[in-house]
PDB file of N, CA and C in Angstrom:
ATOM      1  N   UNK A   1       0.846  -1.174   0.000  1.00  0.00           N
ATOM      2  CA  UNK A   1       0.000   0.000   0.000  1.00  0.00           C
ATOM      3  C   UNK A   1       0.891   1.237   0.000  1.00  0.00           C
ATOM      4  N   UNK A   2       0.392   2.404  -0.734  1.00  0.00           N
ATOM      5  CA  UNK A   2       1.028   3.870  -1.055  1.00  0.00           C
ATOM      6  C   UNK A   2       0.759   4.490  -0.420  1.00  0.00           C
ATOM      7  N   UNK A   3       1.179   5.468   0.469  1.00  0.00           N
ATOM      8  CA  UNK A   3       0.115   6.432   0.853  1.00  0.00           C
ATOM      9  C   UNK A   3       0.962   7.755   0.929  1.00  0.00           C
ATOM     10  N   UNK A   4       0.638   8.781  -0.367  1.00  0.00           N
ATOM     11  CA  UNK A   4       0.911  10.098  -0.283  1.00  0.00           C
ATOM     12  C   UNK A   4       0.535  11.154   0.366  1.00  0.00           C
ATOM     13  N   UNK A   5       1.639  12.053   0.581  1.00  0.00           N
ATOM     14  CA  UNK A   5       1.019  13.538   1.569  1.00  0.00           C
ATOM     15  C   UNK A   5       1.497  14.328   0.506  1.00  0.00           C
ATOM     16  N   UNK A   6       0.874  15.007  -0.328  1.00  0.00           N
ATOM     17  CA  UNK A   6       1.235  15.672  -1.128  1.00  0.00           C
ATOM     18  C   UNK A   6       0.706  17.880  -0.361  1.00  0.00           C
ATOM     19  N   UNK A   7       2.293  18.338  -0.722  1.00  0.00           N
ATOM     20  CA  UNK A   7       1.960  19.440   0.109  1.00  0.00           C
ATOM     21  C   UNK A   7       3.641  19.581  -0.028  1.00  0.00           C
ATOM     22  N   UNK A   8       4.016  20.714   0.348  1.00  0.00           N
ATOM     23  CA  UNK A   8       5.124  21.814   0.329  1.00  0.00           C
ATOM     24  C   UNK A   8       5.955  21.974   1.688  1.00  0.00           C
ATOM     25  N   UNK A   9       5.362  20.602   2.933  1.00  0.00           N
ATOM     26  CA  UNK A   9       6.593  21.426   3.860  1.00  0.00           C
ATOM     27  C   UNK A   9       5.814  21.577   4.989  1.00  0.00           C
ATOM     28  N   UNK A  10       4.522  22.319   4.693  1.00  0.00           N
ATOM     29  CA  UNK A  10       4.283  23.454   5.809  1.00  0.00           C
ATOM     30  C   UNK A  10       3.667  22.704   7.057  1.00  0.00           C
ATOM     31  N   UNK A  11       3.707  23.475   7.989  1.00  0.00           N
ATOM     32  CA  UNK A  11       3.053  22.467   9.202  1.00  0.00           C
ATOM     33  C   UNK A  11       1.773  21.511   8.784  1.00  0.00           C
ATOM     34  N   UNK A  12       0.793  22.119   7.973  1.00  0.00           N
ATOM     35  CA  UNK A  12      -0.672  21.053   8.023  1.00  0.00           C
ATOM     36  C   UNK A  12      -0.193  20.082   7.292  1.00  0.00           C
ATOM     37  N   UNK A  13       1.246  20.148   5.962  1.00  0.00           N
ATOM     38  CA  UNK A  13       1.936  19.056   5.622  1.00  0.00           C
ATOM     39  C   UNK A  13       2.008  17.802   6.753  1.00  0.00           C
ATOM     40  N   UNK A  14       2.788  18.203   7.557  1.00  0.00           N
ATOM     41  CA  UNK A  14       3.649  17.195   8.481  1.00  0.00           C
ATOM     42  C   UNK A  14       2.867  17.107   9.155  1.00  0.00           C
ATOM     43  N   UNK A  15       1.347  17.694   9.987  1.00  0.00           N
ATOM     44  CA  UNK A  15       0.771  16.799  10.560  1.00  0.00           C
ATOM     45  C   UNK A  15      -0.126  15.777   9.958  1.00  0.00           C
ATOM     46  N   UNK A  16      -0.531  15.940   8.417  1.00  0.00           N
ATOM     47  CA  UNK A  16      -1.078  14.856   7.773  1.00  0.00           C
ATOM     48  C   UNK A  16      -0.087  14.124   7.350  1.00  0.00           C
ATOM     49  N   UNK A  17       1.350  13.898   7.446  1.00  0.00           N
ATOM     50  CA  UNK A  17       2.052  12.964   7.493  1.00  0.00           C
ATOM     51  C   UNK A  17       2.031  12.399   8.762  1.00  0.00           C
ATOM     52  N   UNK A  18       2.084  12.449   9.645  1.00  0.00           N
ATOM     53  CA  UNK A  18       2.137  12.264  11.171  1.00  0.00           C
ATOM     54  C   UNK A  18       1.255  11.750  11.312  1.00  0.00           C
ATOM     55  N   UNK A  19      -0.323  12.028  10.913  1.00  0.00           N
ATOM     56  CA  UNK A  19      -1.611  11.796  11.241  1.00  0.00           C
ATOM     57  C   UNK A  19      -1.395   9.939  10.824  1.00  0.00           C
ATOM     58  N   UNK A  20      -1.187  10.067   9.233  1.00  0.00           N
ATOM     59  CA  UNK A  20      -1.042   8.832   8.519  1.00  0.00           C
ATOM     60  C   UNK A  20       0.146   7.814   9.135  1.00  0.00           C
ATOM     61  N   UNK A  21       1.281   8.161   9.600  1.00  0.00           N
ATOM     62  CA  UNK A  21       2.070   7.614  10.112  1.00  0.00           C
ATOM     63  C   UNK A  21       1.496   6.801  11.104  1.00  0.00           C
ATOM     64  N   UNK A  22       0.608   7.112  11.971  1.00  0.00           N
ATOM     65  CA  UNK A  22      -0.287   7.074  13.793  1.00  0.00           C
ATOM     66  C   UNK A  22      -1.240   5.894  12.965  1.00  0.00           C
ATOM     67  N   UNK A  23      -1.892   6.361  12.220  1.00  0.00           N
ATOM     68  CA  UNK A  23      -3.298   5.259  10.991  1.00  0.00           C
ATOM     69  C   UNK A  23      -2.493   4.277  10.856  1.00  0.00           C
ATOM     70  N   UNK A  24      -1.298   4.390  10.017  1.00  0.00           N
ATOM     71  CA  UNK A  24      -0.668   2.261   9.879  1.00  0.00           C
ATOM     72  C   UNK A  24      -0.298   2.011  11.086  1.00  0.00           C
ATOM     73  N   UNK A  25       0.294   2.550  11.965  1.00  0.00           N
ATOM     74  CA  UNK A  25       0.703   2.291  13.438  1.00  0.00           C
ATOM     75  C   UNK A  25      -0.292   1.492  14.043  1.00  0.00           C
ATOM     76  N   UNK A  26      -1.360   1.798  14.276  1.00  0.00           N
ATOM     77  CA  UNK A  26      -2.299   1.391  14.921  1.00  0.00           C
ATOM     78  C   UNK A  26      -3.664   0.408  14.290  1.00  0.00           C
ATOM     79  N   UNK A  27      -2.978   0.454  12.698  1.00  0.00           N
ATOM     80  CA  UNK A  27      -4.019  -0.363  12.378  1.00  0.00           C
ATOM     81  C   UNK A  27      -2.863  -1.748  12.263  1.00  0.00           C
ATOM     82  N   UNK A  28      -1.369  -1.438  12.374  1.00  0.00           N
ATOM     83  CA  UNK A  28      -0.645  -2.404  11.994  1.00  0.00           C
ATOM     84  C   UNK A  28       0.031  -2.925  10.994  1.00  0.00           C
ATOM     85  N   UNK A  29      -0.578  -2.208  10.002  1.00  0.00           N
ATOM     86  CA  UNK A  29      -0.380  -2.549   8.625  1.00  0.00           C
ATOM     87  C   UNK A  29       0.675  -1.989   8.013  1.00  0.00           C
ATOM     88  N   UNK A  30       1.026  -2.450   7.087  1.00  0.00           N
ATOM     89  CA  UNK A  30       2.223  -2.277   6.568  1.00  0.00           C
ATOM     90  C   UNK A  30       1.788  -1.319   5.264  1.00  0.00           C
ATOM     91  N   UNK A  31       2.458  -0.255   5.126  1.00  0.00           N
ATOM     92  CA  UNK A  31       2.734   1.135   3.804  1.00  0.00           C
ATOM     93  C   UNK A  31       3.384   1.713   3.944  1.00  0.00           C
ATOM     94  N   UNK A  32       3.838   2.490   2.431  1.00  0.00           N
ATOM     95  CA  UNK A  32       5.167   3.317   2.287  1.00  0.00           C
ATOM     96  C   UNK A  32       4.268   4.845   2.442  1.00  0.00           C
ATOM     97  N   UNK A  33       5.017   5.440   3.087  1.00  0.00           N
ATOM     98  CA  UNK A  33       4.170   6.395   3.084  1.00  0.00           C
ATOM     99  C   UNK A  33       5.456   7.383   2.405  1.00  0.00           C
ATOM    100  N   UNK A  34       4.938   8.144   1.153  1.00  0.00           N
ATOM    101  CA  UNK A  34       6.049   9.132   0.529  1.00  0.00           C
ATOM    102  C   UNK A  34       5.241  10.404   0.719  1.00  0.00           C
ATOM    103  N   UNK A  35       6.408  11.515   0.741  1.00  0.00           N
ATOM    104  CA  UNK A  35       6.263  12.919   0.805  1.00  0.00           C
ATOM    105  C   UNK A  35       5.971  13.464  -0.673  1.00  0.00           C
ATOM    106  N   UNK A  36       5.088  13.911  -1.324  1.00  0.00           N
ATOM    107  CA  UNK A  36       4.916  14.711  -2.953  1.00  0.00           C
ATOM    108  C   UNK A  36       4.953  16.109  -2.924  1.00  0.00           C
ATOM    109  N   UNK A  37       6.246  16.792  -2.844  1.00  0.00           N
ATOM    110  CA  UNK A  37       6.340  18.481  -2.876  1.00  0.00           C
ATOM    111  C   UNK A  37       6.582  18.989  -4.120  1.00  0.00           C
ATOM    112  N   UNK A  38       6.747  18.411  -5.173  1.00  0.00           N
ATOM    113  CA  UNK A  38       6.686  19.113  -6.104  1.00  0.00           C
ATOM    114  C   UNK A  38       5.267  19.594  -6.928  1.00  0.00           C
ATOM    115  N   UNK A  39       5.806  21.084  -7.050  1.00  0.00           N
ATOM    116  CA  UNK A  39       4.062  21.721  -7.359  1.00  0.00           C
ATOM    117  C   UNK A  39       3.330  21.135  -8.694  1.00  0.00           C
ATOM    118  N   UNK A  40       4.386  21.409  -9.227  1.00  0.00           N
ATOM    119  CA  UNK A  40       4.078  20.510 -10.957  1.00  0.00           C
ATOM    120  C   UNK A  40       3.229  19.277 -10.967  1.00  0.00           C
ATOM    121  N   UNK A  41       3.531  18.141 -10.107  1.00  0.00           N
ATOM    122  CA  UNK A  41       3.291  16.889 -10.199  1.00  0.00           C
ATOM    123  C   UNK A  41       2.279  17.405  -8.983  1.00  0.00           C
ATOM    124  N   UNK A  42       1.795  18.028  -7.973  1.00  0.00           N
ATOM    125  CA  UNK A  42       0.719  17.711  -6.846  1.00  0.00           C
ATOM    126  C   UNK A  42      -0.388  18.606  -8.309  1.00  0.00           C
ATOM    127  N   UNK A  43      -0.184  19.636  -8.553  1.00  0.00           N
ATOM    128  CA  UNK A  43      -1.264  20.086  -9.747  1.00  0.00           C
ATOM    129  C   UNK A  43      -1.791  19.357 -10.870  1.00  0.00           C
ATOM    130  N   UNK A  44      -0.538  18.699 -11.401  1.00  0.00           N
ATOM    131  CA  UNK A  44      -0.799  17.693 -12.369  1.00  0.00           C
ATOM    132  C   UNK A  44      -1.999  16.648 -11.978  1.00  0.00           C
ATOM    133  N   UNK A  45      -1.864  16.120 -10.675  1.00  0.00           N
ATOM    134  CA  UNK A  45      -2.949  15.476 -10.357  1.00  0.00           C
ATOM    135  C   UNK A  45      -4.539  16.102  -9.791  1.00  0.00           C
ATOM    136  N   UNK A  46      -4.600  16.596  -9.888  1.00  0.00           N
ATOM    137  CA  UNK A  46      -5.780  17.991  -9.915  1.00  0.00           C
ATOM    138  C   UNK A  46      -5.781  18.178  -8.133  1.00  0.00           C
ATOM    139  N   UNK A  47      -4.861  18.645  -7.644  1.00  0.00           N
ATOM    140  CA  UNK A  47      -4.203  18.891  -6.285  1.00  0.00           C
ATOM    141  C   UNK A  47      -4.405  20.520  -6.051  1.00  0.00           C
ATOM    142  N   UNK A  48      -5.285  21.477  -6.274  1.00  0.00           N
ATOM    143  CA  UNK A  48      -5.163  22.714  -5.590  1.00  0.00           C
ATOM    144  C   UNK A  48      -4.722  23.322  -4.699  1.00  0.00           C
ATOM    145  N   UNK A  49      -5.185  22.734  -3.631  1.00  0.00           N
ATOM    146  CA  UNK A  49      -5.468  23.282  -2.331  1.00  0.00           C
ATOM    147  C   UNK A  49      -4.601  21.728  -1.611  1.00  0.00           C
ATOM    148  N   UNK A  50      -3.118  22.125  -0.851  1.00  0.00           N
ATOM    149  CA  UNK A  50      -2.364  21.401   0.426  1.00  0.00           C
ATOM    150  C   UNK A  50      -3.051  21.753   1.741  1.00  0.00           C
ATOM    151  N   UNK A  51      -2.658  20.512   2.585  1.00  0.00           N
ATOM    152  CA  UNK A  51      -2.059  18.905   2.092  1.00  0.00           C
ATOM    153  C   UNK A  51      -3.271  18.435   1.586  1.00  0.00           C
ATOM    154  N   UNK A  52      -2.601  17.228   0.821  1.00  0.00           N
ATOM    155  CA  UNK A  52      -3.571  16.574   0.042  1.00  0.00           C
ATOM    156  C   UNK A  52      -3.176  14.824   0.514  1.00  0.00           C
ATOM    157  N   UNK A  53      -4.420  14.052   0.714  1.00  0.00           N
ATOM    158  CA  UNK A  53      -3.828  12.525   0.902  1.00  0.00           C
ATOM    159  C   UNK A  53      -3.974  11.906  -0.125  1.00  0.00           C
ATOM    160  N   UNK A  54      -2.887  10.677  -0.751  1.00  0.00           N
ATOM    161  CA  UNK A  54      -3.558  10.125  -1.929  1.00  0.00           C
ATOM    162  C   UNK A  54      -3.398   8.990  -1.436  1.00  0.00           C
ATOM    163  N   UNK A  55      -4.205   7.653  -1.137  1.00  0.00           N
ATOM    164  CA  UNK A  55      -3.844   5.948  -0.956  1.00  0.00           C
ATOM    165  C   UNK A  55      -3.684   5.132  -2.388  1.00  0.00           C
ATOM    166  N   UNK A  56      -2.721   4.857  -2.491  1.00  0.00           N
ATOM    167  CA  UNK A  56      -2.632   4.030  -3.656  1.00  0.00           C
ATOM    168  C   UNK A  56      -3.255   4.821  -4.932  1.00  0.00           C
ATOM    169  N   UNK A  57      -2.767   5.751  -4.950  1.00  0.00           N
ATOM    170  CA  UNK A  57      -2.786   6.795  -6.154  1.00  0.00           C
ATOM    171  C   UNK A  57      -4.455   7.629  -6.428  1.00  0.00           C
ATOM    172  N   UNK A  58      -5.025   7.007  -4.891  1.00  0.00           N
ATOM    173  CA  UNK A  58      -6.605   7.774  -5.494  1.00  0.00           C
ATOM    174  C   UNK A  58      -6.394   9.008  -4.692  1.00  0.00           C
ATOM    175  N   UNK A  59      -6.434  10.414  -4.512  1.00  0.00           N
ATOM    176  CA  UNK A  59      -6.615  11.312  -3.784  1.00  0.00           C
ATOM    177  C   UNK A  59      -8.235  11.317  -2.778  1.00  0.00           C
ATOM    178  N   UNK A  60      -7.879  11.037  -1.244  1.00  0.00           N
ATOM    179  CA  UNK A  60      -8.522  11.128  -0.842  1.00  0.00           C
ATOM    180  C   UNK A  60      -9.416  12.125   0.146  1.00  0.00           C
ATOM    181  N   UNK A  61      -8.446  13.192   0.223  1.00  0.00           N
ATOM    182  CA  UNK A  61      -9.094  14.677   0.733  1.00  0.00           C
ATOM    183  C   UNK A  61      -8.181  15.742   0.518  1.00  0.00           C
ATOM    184  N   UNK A  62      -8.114  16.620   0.002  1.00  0.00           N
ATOM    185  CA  UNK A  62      -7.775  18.084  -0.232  1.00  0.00           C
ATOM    186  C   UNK A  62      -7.731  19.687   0.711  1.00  0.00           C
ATOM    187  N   UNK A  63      -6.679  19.788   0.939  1.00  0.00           N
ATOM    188  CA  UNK A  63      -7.402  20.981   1.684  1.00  0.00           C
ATOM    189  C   UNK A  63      -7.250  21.482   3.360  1.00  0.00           C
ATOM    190  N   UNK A  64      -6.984  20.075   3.661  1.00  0.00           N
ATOM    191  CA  UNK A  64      -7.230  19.854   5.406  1.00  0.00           C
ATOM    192  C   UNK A  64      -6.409  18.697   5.826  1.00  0.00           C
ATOM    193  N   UNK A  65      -6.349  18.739   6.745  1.00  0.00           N
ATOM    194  CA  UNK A  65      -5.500  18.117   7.825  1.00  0.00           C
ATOM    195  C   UNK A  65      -6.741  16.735   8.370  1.00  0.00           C
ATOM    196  N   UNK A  66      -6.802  15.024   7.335  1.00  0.00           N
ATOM    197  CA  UNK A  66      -7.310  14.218   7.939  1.00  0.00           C
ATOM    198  C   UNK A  66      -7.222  13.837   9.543  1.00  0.00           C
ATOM    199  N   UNK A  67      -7.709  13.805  10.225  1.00  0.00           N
ATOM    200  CA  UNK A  67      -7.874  12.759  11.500  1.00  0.00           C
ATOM    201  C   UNK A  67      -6.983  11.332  10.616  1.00  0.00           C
ATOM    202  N   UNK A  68      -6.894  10.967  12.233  1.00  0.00           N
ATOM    203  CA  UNK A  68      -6.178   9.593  12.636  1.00  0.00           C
ATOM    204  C   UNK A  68      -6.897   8.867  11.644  1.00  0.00           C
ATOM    205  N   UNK A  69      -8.182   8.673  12.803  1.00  0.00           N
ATOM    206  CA  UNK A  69      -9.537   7.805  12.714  1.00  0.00           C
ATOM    207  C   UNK A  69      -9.978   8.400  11.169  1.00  0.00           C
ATOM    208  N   UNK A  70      -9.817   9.155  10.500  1.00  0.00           N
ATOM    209  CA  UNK A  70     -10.314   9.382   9.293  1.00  0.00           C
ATOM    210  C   UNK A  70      -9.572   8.351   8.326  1.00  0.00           C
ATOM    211  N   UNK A  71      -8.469   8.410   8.426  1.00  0.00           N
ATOM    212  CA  UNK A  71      -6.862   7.578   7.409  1.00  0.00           C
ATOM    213  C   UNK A  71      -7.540   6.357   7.836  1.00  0.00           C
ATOM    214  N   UNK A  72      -7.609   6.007   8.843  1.00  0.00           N
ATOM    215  CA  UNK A  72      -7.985   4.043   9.294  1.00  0.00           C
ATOM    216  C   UNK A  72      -9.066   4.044   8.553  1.00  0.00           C
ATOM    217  N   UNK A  73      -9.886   4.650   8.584  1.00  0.00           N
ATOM    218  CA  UNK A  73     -11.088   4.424   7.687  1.00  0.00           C
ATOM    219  C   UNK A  73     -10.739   3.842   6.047  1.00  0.00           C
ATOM    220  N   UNK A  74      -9.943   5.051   5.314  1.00  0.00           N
ATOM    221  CA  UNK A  74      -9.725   4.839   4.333  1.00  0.00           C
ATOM    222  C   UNK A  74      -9.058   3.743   3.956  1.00  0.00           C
ATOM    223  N   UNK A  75      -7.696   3.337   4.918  1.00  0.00           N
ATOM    224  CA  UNK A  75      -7.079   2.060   4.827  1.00  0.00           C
ATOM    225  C   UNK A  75      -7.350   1.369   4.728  1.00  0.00           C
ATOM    226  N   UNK A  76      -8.719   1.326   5.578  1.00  0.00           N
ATOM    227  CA  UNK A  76      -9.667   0.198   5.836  1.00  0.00           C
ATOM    228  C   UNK A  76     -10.517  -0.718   4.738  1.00  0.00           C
ATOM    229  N   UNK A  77     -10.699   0.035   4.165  1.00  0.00           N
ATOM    230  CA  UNK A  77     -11.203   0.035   2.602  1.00  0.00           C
ATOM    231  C   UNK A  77     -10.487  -0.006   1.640  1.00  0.00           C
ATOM    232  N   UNK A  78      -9.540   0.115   1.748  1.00  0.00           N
ATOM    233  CA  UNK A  78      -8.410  -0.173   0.529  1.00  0.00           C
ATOM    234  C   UNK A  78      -8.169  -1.446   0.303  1.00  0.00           C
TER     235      UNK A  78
END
């Protein structure tokens, strides 16, 4: 499993990396979780508005800073 934080750095970056980090932690599961800062490639994927989460290449929220319990959800379903 993939799981992107696509975003530039800035704090709501690193806590939706953090957030997602805490989600496989606790669900156990095993994913790579990569950083996507380049603007080119987060736009290219119709990415406006950081941080952005993507699981396995689907973008799953834009804009905001997921919850824990939000990421387990999605994992969950993956």
């Amino acid at each position: 499993m993939k799981i992107e934080v696509l975003g530039t750095g800035c704090p709501k970056c690193q806590a939706t990396e953090r957030n997602a980090a805490q989600a496989v932690r606790e669900l156990g599961i095993e994913a790579e979780i990569i950083k996507v800062d380049d603007l080119v490639e987060i736009t290219a994927r119709g990415v406006m508005v950081t941080p952005a989460l993507a699981i396995d290449g689907e973008i799953k929220c834009s804009g905001r800073i997921p919850s824990v319990e939000e990421i387990k959800g999605w994992l969950k379903g993956a």
